[in-house]
Protein backbone atom coordinates (compact mmCIF):
# COMPACT_ATOMS: atom_id res chain seq x y z
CA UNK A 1 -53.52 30.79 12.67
CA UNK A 2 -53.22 30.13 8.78
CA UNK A 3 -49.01 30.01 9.33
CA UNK A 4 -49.35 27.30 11.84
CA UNK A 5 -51.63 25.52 9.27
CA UNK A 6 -49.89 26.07 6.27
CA UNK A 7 -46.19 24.94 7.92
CA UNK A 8 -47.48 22.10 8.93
CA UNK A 9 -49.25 21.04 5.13
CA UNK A 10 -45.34 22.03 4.06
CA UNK A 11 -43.70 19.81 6.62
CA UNK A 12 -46.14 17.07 6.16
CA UNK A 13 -45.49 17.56 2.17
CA UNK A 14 -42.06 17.42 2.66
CA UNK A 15 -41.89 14.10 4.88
CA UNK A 16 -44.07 12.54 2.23
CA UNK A 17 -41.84 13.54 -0.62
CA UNK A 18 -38.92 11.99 1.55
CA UNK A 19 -40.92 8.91 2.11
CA UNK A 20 -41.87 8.65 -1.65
CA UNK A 21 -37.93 9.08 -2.16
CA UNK A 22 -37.28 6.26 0.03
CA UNK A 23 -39.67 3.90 -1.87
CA UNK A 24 -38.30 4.69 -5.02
CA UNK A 25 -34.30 4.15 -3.44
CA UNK A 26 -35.46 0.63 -2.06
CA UNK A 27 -36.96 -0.29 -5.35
CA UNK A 28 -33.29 -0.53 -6.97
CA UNK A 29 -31.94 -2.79 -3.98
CA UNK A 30 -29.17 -4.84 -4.92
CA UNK A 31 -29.23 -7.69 -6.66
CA UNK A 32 -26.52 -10.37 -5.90
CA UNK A 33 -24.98 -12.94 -8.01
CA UNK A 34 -26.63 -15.38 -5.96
CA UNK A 35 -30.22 -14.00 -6.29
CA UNK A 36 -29.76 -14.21 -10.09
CA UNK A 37 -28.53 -18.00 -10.17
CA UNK A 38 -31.46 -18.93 -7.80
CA UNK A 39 -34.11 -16.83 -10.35
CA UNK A 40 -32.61 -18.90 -12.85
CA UNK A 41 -32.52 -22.57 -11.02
CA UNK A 42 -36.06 -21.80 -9.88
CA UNK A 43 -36.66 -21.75 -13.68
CA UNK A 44 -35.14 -25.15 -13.89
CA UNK A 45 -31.64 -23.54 -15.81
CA UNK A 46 -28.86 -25.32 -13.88
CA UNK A 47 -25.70 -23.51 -13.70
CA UNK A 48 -22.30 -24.80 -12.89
CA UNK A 49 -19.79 -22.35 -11.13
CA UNK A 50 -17.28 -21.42 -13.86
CA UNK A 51 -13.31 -23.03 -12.95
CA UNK A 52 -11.71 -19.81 -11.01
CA UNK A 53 -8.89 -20.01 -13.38
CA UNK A 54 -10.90 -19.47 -16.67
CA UNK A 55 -10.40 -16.09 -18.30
CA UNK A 56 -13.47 -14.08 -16.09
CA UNK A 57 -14.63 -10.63 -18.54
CA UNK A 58 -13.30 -7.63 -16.29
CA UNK A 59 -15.49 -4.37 -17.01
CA UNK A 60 -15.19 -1.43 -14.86
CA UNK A 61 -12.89 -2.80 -12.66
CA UNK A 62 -15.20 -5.60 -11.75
CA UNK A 63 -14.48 -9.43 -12.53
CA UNK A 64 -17.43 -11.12 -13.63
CA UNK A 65 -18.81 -14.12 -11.67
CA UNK A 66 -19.04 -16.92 -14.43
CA UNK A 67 -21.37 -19.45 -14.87
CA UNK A 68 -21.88 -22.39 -17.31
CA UNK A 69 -25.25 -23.50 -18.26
CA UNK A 70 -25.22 -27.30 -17.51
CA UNK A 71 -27.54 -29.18 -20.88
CA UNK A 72 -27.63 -32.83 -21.73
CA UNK A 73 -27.53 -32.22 -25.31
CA UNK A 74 -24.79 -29.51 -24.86
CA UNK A 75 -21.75 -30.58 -26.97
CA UNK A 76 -18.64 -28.39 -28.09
CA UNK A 77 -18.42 -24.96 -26.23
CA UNK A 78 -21.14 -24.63 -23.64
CA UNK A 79 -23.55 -21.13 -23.00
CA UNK A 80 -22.68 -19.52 -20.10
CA UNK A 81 -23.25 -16.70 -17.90
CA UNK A 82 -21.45 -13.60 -16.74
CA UNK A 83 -22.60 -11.64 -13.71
CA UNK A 84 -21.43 -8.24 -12.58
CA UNK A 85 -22.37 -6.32 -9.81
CA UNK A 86 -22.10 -2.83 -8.85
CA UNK A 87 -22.50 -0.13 -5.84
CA UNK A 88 -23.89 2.78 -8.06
CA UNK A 89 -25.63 3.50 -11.23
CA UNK A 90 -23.52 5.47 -11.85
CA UNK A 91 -20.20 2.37 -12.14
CA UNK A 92 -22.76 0.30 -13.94
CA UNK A 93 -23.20 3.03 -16.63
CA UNK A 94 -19.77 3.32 -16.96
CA UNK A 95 -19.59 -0.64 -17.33
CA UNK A 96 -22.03 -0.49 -20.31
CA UNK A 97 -20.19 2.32 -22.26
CA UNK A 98 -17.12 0.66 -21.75
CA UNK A 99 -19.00 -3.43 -23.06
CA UNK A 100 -20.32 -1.32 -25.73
CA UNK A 101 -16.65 -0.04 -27.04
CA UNK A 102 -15.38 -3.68 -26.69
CA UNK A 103 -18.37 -5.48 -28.33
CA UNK A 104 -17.30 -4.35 -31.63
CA UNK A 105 -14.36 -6.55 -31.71
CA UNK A 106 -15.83 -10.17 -30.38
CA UNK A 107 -16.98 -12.43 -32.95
CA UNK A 108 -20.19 -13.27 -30.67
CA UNK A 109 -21.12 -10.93 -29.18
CA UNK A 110 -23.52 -11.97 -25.92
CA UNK A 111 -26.96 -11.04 -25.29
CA UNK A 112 -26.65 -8.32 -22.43
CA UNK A 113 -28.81 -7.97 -19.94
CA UNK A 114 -29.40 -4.80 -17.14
CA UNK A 115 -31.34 -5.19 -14.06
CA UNK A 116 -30.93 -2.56 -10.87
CA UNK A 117 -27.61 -2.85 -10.30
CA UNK A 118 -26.53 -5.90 -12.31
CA UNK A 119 -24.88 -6.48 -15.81
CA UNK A 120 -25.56 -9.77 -16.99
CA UNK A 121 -23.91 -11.22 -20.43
CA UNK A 122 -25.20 -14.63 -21.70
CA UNK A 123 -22.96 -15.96 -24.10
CA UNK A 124 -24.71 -18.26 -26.22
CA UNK A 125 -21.21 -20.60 -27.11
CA UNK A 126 -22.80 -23.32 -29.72
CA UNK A 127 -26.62 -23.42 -28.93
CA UNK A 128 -28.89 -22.63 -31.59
CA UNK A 129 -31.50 -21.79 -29.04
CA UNK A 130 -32.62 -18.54 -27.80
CA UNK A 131 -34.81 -20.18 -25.13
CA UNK A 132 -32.61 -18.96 -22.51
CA UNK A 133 -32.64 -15.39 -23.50
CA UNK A 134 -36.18 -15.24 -22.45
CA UNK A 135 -35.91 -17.43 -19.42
CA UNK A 136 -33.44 -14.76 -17.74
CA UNK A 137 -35.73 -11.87 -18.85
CA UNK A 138 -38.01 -13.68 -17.00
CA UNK A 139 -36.50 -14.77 -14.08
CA UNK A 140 -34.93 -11.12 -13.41
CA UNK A 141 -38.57 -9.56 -13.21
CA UNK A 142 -39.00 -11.68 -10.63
CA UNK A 143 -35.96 -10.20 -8.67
């Protein structure tokens, strides 16, 4: 009688452990470039879509998606935004390492930003401000 029991606590143990597993996997969904310009329009930052011929940041393999941050008072070279995505941790590790071993040799270097499985640069071009380094710390808690 105590087997019976005692297999089941185990199988029910084990199928809660799975389920906690589960929870944990759907926590790190995927975030889109899309999700992370709408976090950021829904804190009133408007972005323009960056001209597909500009030079687009390539790390691991991956192109960024570029983004300029549209200001009134913006003159000479405007911030902007680079997103990159990836399908594991494990290629968005690999995509830090390899921003860390270039960042050395950029004379500004961009504020960098992880969330799940995004890699998101803001490159500051000639604001003074740092207001939108805390808008997009905010905005991707919300994501």
């Amino acid at each position: 009688m105590k087997k019976p029991i005692l297999t089941t606590l185990v199988l029910l143990l084990v199928l809660a452990v799975g389920g906690v597993t589960s929870v944990i996997a759907n926590n790190h969904a995927i975030v889109t470039p899309a999700q992370v310009v709408s976090a950021l329009e829904a804190e009133d930052i408007h972005l323009l879509a960056a001209n597909d011929s500009a030079d687009k940041p390539i790390l691991n393999h991956v192109p960024a998606v570029q983004y300029i941050v549209q200001s009134e008072q913006a003159t000479g070279q405007p911030e902007a935004v680079s997103i990159f995505t990836y399908a594991s941790a494990d290629a968005l590790r690999d995509a830090v390492v390899e921003l860390e071993q270039q960042i050395n040799y950029l004379d500004d270097a961009p504020a960098v930003y992880e969330h799940k499985n995004a890699l998101i640069l803001h490159w500051k071009g000639d604001s003074s401000s740092d207001s939108l380094n805390t808008i997009l710390e905010e905005a991707l808690l919300d994501l």
